[in-house]
Protein backbone atom coordinates (compact mmCIF):
# COMPACT_ATOMS: atom_id res chain seq x y z
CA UNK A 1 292.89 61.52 3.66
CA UNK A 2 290.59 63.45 1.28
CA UNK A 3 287.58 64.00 3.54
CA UNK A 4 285.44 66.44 2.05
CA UNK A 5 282.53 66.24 3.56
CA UNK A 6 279.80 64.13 5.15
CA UNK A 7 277.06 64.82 1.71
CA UNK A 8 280.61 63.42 -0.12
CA UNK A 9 281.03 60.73 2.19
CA UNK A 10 277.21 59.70 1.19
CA UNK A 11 277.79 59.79 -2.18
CA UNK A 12 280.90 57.81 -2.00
CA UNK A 13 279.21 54.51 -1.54
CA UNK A 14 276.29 53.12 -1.93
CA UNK A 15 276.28 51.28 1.39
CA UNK A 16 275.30 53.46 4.62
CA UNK A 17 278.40 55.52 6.48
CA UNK A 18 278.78 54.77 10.02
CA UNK A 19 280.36 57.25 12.66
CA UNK A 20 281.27 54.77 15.75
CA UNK A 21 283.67 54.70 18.33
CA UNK A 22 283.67 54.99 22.27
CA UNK A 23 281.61 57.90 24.36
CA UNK A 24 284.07 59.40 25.43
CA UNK A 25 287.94 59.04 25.42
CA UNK A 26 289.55 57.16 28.21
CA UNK A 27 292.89 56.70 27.18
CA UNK A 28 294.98 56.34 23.83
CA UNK A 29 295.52 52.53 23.93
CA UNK A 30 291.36 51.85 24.49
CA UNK A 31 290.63 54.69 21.09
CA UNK A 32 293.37 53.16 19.10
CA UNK A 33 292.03 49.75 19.46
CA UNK A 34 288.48 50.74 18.91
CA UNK A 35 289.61 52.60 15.50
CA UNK A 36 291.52 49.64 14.22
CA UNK A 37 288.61 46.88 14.54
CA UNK A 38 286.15 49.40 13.30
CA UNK A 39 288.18 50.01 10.56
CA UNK A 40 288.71 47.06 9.28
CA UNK A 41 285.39 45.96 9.08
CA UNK A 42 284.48 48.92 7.49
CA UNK A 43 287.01 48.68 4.75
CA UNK A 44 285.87 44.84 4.09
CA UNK A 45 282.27 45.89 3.89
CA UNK A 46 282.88 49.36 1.97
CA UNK A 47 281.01 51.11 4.47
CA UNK A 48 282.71 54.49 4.42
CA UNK A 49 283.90 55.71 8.42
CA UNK A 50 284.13 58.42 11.05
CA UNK A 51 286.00 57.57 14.00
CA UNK A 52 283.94 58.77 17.16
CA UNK A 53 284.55 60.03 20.57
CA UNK A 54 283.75 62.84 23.03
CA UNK A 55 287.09 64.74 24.26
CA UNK A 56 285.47 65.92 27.15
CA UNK A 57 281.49 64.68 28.77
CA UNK A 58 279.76 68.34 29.86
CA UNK A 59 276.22 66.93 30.56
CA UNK A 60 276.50 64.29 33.09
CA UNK A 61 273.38 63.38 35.64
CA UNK A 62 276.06 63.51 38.85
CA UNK A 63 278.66 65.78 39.80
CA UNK A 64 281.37 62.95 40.34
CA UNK A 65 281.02 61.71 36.92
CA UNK A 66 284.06 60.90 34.48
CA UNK A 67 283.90 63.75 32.04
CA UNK A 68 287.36 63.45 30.39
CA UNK A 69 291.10 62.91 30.85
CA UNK A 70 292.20 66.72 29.90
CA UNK A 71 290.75 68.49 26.82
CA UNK A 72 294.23 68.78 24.96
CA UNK A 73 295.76 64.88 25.69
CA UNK A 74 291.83 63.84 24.20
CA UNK A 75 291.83 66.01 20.83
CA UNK A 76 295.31 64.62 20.99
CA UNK A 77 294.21 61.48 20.54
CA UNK A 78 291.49 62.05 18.31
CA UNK A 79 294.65 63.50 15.92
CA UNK A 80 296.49 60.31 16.17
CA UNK A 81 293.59 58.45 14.92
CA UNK A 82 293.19 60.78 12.25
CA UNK A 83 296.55 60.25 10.99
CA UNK A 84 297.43 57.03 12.05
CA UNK A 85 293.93 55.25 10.47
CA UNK A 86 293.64 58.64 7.25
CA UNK A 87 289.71 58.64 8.72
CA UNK A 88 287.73 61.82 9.83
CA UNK A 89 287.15 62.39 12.96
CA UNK A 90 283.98 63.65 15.03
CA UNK A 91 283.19 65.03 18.49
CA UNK A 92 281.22 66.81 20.72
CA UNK A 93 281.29 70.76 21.76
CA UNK A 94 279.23 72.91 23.73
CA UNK A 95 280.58 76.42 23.44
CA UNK A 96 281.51 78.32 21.13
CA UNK A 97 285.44 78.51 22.13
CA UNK A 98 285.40 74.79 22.04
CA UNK A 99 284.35 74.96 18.07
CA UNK A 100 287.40 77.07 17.59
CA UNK A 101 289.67 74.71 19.44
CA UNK A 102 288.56 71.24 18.53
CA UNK A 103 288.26 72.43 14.96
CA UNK A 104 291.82 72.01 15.30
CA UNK A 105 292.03 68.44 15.54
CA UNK A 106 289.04 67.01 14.20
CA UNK A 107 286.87 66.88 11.12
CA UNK A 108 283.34 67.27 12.18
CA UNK A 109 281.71 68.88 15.01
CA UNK A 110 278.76 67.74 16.78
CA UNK A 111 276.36 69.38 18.44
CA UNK A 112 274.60 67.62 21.01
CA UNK A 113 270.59 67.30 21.48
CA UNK A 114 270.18 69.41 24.30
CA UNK A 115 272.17 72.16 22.50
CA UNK A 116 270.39 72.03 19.30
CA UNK A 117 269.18 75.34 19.19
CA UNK A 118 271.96 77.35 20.65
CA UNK A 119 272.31 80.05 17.82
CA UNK A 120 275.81 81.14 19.03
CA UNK A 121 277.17 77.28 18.93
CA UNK A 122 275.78 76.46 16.01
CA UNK A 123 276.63 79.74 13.95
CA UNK A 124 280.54 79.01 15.90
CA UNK A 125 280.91 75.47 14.40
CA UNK A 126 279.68 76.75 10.98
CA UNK A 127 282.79 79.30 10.64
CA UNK A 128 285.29 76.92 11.40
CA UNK A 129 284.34 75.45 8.07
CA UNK A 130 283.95 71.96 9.57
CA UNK A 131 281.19 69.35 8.99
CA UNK A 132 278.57 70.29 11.40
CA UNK A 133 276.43 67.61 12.59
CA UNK A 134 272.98 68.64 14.51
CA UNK A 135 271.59 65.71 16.73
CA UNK A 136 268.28 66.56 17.32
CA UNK A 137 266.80 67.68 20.66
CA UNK A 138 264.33 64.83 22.42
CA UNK A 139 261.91 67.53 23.01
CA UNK A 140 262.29 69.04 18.76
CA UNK A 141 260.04 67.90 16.21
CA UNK A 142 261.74 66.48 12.61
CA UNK A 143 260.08 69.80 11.08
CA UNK A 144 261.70 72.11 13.73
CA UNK A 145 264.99 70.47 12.48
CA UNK A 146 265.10 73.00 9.36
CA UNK A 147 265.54 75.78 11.74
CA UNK A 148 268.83 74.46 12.84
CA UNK A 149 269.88 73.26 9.98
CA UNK A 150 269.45 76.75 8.62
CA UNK A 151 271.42 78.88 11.07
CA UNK A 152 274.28 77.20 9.82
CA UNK A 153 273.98 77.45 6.41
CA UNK A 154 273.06 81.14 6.44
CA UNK A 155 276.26 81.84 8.56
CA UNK A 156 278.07 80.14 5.41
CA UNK A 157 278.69 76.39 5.63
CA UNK A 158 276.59 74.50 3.68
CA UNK A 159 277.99 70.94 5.45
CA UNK A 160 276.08 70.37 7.66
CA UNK A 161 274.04 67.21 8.79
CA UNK A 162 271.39 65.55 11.69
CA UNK A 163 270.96 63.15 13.92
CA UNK A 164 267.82 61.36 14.78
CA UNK A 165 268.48 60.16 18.47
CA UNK A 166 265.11 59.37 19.67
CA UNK A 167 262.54 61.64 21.35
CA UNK A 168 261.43 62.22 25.32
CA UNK A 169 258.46 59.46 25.66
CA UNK A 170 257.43 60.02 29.81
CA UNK A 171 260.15 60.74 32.43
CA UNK A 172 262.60 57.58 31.45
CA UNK A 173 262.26 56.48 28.18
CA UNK A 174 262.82 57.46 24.30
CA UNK A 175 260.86 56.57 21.18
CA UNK A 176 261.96 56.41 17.30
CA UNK A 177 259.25 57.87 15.28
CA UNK A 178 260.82 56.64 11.60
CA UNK A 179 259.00 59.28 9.94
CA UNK A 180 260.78 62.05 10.92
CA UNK A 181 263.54 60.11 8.44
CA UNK A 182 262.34 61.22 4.91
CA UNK A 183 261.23 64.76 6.45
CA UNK A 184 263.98 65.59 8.12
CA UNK A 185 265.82 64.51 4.52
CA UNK A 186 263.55 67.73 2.79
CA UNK A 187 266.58 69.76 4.28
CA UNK A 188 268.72 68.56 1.31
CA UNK A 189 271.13 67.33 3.90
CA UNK A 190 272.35 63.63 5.23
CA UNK A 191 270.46 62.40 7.66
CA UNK A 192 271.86 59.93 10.52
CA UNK A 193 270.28 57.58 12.88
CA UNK A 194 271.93 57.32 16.36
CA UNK A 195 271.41 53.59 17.20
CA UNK A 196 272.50 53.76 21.03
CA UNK A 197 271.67 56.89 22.43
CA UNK A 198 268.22 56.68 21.04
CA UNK A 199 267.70 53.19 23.56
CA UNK A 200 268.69 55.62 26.49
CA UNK A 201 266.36 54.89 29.42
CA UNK A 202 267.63 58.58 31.04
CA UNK A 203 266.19 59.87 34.77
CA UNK A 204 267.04 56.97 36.99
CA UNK A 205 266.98 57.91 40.14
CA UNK A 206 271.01 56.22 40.64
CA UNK A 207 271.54 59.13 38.58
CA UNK A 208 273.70 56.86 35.73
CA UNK A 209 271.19 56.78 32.67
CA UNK A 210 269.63 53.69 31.42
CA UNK A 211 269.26 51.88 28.26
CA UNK A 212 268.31 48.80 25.93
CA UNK A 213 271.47 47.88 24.09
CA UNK A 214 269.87 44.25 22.91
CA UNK A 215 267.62 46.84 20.89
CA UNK A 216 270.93 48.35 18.95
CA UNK A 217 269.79 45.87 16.10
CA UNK A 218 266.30 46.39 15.91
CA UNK A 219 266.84 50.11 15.62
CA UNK A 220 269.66 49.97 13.49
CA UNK A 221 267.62 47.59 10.89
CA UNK A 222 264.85 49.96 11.15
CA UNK A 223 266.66 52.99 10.70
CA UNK A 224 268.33 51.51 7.20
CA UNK A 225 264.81 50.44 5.82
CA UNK A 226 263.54 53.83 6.68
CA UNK A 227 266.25 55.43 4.14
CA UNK A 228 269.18 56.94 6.73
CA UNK A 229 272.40 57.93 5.06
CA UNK A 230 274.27 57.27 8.41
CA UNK A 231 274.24 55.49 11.44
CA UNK A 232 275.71 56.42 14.48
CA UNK A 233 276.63 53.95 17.21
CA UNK A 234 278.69 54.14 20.46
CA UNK A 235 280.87 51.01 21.15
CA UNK A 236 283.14 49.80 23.84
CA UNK A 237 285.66 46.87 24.30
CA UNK A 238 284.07 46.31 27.66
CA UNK A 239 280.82 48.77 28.23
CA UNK A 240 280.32 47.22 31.71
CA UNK A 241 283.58 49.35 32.49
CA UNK A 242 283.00 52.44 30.40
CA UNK A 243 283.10 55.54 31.74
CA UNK A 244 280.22 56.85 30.50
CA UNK A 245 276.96 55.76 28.58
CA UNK A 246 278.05 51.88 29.00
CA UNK A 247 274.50 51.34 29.51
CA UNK A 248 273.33 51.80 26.29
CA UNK A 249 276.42 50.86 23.87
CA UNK A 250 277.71 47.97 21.96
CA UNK A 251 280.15 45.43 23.06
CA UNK A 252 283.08 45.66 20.28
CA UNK A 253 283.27 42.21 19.28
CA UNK A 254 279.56 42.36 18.31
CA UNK A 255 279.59 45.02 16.03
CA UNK A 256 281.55 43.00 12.89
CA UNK A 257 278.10 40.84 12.52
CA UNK A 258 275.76 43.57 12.92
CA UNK A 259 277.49 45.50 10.33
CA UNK A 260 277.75 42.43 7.82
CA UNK A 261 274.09 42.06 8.23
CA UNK A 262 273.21 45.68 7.80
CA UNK A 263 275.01 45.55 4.92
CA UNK A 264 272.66 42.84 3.16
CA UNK A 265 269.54 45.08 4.33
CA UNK A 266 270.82 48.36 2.85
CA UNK A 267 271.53 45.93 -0.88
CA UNK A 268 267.81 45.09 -0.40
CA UNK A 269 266.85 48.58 0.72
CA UNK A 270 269.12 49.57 -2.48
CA UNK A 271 266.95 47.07 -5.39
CA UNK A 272 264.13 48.14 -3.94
CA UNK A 273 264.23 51.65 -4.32
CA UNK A 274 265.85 51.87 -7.94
């Protein structure tokens, strides 16, 4: 694998790049599976990939939720689909010792909305010298973005990229504003659109967050018109079952088609802005 970066992983193609994979890891046999369907769809449609998952949930609504199977048998895993599938690799981390011990086993690390602006995480993942991918808070503005984007290049890593994944609209519900796109691009740095998280419907009073998955498409389409480099999309064999965020991801078997035909958009996209 000669993973070099997501701004190389852009430039690579000149289809979109799509980070997918389950929420979270459940087990080897359920990420293994995941990675070889996404894969070869990927490789048909010559959409460079990132294999995703989460090696351990920290923000959950409930106390009982599923936040991992065991921080080291996870990354684990997330290795084994490194080497087994030569893709990169992406997760989650919310500390700064977990940037120094994921960066062991995985390519890029993510930091999640609600930890956007956590100067000691962010500066962290920069000195592993990983890919550093910022989702942007719900409650940030695109502009704001630079600010993040900036602690991590002035504590010397220069790869680093965000994540549009919708913003706080009332108490249970996100919106898309697809302008924040080419502004959040003025950082000189790839810019991805989350697909699933941003249908999150979060707040229910259950406690288990919401979403609109039959609006992965819409967004998705949107999102590629509007100019992303990257999608982002969390997928399960079976969400009904998943053990976290099934609300709001796509069933497996659908995402072949949805690729295929976000692959015709982005040629169209493509001729049109030549």
């Amino acid at each position: 694998m000669h993973y070099q970066g997501l701004k190389q992983l852009k430039d690579s193609s000149e289809n979109f790049f799509l980070l997918a994979g389950p929420c979270v890891i459940e087990g080897e046999a359920m990420a293994m599976d995941i990675a070889e369907k996404v894969v070869a769809v990927t490789s048909e449609l010559g959409i460079p990939y990132v294999f995703k998952g989460s090696y351990r949930k920290a923000n959950r609504s409930r106390l009982d939720s599923f936040t991992g199977i065991g921080d080291e048998k996870a990354l684990g895993i997330l290795r084994k689909v490194r080497e087994t599938f030569d893709v990169p690799v992406v997760t989650d981390i919310h500390t700064p010792e977990e940037a120094r011990m994921a960066a062991e086993y995985v390519d890029i690390l993510q930091i999640p909305a609600f930890l956007c602006r956590q100067t000691d995480l962010l500066v962290a993942a920069a000195r592993t010298g990983r890919t550093v991918n910022i989702k942007k808070g719900q409650f940030l503005s695109p502009e704001a973005m630079s600010h993040a984007v900036m602690k991590v290049v002035e504590a010397g890593n220069t790869d680093v990229a965000i994540t549009e994944r919708g913003t706080t609209f009332g108490y249970q519900d996100l919106i898309v504003d697809y302008r924040g796109i080419p502004e959040m691009k003025r950082n000189n740095c790839p810019v991805i659109l989350d697909a699933t998280h941003s249908l999150q419907q979060p707040n229910q009073t259950a406690g288990v967050t919401g979403g609109r998955p039959e609006l992965i498409e819409t967004i998705a389409r949107c999102g590629i018109a509007a100019g992303v480099d990257g999608l982002f999309m969390e997928t399960h064999q079976n969400p009904s079952v998943a053990k976290s965020d099934g609300a709001n991801m796509l069933p497996l078997d659908r995402l072949p088609g949805l690729l295929r035909r976000l692959t015709i958009l982005r040629e169209a996209v493509n001729r049109i802005t030549e």
